[in-house]
PDB file of N, CA and C in Angstrom:
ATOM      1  N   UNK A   1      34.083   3.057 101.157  1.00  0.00           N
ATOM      2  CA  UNK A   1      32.983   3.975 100.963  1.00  0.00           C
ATOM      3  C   UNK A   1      33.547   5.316 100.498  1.00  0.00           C
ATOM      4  N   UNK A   2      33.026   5.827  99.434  1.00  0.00           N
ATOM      5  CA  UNK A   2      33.335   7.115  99.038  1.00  0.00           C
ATOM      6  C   UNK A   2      32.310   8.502  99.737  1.00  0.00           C
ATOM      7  N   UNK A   3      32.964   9.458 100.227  1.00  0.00           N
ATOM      8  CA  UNK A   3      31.969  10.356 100.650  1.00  0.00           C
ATOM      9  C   UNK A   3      32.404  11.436  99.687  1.00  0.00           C
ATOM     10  N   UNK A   4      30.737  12.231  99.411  1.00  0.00           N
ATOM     11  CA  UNK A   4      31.211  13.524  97.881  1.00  0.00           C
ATOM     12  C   UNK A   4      30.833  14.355  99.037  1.00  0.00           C
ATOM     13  N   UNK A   5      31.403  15.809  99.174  1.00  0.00           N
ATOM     14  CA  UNK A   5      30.590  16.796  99.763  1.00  0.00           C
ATOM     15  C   UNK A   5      30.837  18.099  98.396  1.00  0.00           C
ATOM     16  N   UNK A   6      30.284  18.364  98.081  1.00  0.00           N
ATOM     17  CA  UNK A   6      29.843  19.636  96.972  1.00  0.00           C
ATOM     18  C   UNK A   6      30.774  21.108  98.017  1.00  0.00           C
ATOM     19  N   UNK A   7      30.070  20.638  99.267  1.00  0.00           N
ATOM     20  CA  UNK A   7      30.743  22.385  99.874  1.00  0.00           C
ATOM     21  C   UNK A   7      32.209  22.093  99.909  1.00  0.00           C
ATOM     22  N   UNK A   8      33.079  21.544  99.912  1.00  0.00           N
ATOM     23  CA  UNK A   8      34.545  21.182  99.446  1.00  0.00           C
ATOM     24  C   UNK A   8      34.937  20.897  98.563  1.00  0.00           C
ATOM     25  N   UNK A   9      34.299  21.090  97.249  1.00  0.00           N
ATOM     26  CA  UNK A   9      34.846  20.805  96.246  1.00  0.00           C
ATOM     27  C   UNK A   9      35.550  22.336  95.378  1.00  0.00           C
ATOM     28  N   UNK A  10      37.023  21.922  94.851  1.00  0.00           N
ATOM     29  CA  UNK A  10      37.755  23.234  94.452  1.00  0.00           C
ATOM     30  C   UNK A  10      37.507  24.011  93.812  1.00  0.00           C
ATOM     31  N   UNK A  11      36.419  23.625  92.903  1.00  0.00           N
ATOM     32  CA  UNK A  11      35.906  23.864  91.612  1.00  0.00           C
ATOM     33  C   UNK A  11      34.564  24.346  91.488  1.00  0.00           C
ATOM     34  N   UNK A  12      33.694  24.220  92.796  1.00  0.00           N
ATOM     35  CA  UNK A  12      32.597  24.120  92.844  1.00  0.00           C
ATOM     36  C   UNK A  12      31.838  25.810  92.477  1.00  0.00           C
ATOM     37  N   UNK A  13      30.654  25.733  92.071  1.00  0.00           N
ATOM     38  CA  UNK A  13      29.891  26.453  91.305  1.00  0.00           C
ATOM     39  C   UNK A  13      30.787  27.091  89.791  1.00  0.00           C
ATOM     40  N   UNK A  14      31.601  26.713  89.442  1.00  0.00           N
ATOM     41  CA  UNK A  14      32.497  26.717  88.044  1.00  0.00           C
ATOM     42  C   UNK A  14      32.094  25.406  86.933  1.00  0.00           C
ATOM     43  N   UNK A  15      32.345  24.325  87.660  1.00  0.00           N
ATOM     44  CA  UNK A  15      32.583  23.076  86.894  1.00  0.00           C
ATOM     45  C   UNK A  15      31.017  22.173  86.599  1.00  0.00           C
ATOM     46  N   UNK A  16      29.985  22.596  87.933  1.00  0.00           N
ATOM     47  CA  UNK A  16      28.957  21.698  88.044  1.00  0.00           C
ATOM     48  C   UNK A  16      28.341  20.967  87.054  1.00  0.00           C
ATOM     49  N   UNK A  17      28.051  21.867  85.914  1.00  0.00           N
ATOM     50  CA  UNK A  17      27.391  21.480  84.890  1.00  0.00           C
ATOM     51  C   UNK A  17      28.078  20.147  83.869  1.00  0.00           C
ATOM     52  N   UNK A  18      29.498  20.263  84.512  1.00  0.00           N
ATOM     53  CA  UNK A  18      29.852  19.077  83.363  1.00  0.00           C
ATOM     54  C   UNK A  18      30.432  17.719  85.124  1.00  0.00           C
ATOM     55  N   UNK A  19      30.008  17.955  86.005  1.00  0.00           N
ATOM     56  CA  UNK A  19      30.243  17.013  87.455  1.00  0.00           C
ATOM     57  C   UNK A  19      30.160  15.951  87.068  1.00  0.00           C
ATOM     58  N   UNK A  20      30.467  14.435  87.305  1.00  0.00           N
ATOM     59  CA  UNK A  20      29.841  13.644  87.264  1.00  0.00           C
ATOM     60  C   UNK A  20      29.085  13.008  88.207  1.00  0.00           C
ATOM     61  N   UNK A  21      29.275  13.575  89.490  1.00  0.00           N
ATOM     62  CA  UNK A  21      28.516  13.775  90.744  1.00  0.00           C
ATOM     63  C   UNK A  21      26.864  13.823  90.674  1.00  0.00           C
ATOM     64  N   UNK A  22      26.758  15.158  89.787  1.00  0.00           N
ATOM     65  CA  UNK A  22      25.342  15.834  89.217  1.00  0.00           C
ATOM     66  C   UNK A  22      24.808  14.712  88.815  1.00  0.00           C
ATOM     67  N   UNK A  23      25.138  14.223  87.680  1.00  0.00           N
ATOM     68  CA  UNK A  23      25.188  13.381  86.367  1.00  0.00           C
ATOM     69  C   UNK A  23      24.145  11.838  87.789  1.00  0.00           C
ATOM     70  N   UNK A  24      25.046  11.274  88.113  1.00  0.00           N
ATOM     71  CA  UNK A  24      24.618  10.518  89.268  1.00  0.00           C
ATOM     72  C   UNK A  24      23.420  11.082  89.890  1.00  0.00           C
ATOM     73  N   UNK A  25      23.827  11.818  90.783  1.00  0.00           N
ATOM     74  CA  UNK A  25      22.364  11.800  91.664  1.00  0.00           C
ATOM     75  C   UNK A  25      21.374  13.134  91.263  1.00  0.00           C
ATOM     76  N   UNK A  26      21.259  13.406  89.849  1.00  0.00           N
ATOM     77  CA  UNK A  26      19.905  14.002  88.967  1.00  0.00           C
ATOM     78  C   UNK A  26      18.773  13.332  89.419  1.00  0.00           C
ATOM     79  N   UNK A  27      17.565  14.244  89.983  1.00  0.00           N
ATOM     80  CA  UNK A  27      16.232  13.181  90.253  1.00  0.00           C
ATOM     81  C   UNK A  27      15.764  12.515  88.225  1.00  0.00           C
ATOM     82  N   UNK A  28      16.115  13.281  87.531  1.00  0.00           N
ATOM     83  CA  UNK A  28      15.202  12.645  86.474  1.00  0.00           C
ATOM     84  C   UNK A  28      16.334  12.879  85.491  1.00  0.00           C
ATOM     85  N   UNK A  29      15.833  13.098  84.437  1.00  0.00           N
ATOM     86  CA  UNK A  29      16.972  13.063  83.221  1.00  0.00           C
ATOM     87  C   UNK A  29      17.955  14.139  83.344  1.00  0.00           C
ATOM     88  N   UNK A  30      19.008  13.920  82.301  1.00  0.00           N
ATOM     89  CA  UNK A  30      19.976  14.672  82.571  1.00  0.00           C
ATOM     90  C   UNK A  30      20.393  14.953  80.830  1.00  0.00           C
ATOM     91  N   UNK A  31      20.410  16.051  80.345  1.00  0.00           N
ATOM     92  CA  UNK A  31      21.030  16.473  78.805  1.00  0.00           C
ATOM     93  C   UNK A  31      22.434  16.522  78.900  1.00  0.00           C
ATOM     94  N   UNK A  32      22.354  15.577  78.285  1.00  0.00           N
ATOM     95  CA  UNK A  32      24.300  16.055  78.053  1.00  0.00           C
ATOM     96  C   UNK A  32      24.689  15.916  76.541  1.00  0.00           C
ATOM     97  N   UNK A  33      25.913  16.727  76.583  1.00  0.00           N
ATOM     98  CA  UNK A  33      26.431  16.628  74.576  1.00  0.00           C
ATOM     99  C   UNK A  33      26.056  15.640  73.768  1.00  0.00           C
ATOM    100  N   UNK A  34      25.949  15.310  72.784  1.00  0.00           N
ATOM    101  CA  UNK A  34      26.228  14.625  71.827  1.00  0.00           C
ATOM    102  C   UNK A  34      27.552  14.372  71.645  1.00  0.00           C
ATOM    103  N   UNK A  35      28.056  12.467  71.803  1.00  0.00           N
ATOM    104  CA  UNK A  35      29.351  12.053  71.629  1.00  0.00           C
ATOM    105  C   UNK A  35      29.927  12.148  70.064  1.00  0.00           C
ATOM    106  N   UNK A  36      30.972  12.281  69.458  1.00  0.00           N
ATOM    107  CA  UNK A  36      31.625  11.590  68.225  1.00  0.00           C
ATOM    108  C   UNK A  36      30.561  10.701  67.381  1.00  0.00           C
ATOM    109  N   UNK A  37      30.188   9.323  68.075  1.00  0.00           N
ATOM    110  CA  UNK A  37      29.391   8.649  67.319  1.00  0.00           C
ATOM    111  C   UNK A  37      27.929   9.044  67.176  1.00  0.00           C
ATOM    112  N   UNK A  38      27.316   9.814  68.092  1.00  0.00           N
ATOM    113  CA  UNK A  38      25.991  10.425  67.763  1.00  0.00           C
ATOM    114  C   UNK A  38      26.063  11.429  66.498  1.00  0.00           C
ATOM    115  N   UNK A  39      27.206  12.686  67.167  1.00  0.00           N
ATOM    116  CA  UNK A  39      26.954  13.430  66.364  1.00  0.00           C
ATOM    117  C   UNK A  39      27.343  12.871  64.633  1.00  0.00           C
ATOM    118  N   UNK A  40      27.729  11.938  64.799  1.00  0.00           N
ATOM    119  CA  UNK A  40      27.921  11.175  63.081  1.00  0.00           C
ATOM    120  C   UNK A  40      27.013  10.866  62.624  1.00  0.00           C
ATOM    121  N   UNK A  41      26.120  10.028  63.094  1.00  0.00           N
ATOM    122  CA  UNK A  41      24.573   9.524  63.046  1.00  0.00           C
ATOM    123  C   UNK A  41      23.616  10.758  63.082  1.00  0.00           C
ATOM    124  N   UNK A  42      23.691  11.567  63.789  1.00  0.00           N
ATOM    125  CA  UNK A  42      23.053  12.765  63.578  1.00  0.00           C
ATOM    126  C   UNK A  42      23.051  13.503  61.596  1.00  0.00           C
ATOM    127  N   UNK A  43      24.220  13.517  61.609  1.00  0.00           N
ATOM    128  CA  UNK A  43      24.483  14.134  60.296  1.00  0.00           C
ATOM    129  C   UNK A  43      24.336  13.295  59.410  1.00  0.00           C
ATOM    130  N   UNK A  44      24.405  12.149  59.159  1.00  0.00           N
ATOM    131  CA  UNK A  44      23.824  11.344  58.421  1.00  0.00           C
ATOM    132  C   UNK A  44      22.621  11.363  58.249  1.00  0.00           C
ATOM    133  N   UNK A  45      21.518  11.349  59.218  1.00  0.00           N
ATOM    134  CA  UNK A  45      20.269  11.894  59.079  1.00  0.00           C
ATOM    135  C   UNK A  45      19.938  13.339  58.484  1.00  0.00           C
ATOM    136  N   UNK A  46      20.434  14.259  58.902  1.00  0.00           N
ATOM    137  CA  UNK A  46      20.338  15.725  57.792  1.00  0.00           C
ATOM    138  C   UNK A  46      20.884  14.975  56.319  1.00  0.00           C
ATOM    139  N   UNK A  47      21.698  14.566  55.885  1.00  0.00           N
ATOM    140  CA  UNK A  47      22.158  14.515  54.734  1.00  0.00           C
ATOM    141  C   UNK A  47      20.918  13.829  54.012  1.00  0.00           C
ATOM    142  N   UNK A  48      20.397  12.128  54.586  1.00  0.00           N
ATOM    143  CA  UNK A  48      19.329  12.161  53.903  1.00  0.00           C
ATOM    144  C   UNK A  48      18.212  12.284  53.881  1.00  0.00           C
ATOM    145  N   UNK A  49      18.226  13.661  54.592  1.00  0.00           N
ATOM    146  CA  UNK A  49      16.964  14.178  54.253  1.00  0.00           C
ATOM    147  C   UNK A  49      15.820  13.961  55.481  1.00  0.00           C
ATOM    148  N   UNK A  50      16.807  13.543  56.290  1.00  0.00           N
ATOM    149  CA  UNK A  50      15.136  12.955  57.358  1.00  0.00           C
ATOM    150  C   UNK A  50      15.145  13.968  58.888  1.00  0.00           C
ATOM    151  N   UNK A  51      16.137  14.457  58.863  1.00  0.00           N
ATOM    152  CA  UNK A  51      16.094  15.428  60.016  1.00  0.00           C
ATOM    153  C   UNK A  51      16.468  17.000  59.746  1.00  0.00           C
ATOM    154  N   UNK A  52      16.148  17.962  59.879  1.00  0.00           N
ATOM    155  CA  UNK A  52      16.659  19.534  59.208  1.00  0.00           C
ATOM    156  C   UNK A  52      17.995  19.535  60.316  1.00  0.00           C
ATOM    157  N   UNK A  53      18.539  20.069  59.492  1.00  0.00           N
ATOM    158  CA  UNK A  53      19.855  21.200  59.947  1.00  0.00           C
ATOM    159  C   UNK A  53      19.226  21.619  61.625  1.00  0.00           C
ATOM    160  N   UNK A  54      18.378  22.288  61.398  1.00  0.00           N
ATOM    161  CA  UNK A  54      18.194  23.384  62.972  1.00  0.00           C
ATOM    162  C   UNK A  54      17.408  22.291  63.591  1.00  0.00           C
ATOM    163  N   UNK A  55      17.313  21.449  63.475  1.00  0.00           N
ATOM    164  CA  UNK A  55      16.558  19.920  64.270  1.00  0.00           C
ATOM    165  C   UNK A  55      17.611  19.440  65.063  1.00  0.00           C
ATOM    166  N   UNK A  56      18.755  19.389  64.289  1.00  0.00           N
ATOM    167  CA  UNK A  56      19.926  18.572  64.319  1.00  0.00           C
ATOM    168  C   UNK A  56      20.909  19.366  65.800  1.00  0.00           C
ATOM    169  N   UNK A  57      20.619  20.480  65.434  1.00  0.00           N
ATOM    170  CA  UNK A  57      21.757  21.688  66.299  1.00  0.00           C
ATOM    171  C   UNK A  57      20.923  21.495  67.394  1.00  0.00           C
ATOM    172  N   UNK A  58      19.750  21.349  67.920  1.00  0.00           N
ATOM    173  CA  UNK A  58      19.274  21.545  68.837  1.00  0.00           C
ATOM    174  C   UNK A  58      19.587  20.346  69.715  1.00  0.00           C
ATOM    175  N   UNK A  59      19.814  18.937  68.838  1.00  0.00           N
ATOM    176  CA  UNK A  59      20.197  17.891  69.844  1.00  0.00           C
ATOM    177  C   UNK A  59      21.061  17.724  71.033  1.00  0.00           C
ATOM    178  N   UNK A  60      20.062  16.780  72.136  1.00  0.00           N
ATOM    179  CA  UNK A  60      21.268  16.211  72.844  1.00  0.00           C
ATOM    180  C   UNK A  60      21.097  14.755  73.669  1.00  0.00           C
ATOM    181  N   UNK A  61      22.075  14.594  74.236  1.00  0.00           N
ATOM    182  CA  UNK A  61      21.825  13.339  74.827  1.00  0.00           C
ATOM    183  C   UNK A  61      21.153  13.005  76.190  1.00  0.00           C
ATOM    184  N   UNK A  62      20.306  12.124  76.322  1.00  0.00           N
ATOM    185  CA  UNK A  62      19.399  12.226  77.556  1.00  0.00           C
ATOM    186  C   UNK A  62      19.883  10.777  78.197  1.00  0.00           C
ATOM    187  N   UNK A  63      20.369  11.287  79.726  1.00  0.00           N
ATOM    188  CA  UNK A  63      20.848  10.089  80.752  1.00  0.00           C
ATOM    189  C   UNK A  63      19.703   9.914  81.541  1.00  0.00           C
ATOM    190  N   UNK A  64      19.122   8.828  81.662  1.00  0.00           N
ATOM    191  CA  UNK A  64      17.529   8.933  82.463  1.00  0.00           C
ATOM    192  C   UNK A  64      17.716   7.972  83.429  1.00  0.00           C
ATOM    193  N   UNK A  65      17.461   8.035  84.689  1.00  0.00           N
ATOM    194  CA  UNK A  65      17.783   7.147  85.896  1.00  0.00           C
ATOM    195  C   UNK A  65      16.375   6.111  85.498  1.00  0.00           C
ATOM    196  N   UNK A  66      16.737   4.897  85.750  1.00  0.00           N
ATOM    197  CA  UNK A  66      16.101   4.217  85.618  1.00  0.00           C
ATOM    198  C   UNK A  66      16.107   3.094  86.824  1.00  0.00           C
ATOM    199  N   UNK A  67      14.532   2.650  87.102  1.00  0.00           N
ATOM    200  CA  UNK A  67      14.341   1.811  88.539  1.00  0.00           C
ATOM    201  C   UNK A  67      15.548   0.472  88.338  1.00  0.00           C
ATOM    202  N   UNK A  68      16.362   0.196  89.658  1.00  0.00           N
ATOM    203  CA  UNK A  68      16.863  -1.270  89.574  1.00  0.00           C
ATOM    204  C   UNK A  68      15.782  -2.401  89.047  1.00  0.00           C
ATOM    205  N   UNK A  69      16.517  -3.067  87.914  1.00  0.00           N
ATOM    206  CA  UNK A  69      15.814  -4.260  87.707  1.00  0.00           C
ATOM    207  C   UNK A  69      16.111  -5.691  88.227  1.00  0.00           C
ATOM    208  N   UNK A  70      15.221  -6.653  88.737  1.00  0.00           N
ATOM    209  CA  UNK A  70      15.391  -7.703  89.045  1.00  0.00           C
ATOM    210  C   UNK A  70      16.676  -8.532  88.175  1.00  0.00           C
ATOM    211  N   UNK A  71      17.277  -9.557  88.476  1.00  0.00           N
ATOM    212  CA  UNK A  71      17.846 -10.201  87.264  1.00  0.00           C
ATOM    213  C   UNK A  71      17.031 -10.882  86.335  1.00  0.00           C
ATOM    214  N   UNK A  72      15.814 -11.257  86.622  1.00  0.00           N
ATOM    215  CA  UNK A  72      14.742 -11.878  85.995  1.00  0.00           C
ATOM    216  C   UNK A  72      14.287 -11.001  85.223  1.00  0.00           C
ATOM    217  N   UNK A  73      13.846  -9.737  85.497  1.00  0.00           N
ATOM    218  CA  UNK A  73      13.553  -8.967  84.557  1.00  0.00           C
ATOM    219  C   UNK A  73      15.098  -8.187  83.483  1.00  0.00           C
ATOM    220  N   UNK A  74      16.027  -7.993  84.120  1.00  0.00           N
ATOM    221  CA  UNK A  74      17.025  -7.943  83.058  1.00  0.00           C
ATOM    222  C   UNK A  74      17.717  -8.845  81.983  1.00  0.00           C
ATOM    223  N   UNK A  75      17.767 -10.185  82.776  1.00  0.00           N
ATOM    224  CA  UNK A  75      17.890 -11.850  81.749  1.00  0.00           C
ATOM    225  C   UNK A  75      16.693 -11.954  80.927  1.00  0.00           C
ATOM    226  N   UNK A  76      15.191 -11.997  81.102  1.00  0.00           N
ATOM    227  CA  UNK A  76      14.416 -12.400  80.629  1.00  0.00           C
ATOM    228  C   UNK A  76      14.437 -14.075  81.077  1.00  0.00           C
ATOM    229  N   UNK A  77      13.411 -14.606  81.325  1.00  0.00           N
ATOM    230  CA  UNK A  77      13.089 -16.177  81.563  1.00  0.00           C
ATOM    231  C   UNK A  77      13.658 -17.371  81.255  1.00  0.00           C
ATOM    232  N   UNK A  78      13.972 -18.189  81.690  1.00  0.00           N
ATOM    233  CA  UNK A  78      14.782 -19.563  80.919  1.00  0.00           C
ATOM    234  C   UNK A  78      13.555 -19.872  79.678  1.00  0.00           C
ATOM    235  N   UNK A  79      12.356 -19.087  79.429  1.00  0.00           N
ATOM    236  CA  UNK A  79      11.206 -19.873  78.597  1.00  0.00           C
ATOM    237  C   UNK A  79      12.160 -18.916  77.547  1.00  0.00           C
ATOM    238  N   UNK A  80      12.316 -17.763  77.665  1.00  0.00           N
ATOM    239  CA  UNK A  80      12.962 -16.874  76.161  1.00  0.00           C
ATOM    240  C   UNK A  80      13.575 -17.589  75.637  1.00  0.00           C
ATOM    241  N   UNK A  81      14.369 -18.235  76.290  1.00  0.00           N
ATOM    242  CA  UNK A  81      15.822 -18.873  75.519  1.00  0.00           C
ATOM    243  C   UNK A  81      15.294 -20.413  74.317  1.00  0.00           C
ATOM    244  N   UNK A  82      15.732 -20.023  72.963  1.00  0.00           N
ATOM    245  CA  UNK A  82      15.263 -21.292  72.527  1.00  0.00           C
ATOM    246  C   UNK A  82      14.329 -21.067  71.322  1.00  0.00           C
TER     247      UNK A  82
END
């Protein structure tokens, strides 16, 4: 079992924003950078034409907690298959 406590951490109120602690237990979404491969795909879209420049700068990436799914609902049915 891992225990986090925030009031012992060395770094704490400096580093939070990039934690991966935070990142984890966020009640709802979480913005974080744009990786290498986004921001490539990003600029590809300004180039042709389908997203502006100041559209583009404003991006970022959204981590959204999402409910546990059954395995049934993550497999999909033995009827899908086929």
């Amino acid at each position: 079992m891992m225990i986090v406590d925030c009031n012992t951490c060395p770094v704490r109120a400096h580093r939070c924003d990039d934690c991966v602690v935070s990142v984890l237990l966020a009640p709802g979404a979480v913005e974080l950078p744009l990786d290498g491969a986004e921001r490539t795909v990003v600029s590809m879209f300004v180039r042709a034409g389908m997203a502006s420049a100041d559209t583009a700068a404003g991006l970022c990436a959204r981590h959204e907690l999402m409910p546990p799914m059954s395995p049934m609902e993550h497999w999909g049915s033995a009827n899908a298959v086929g």
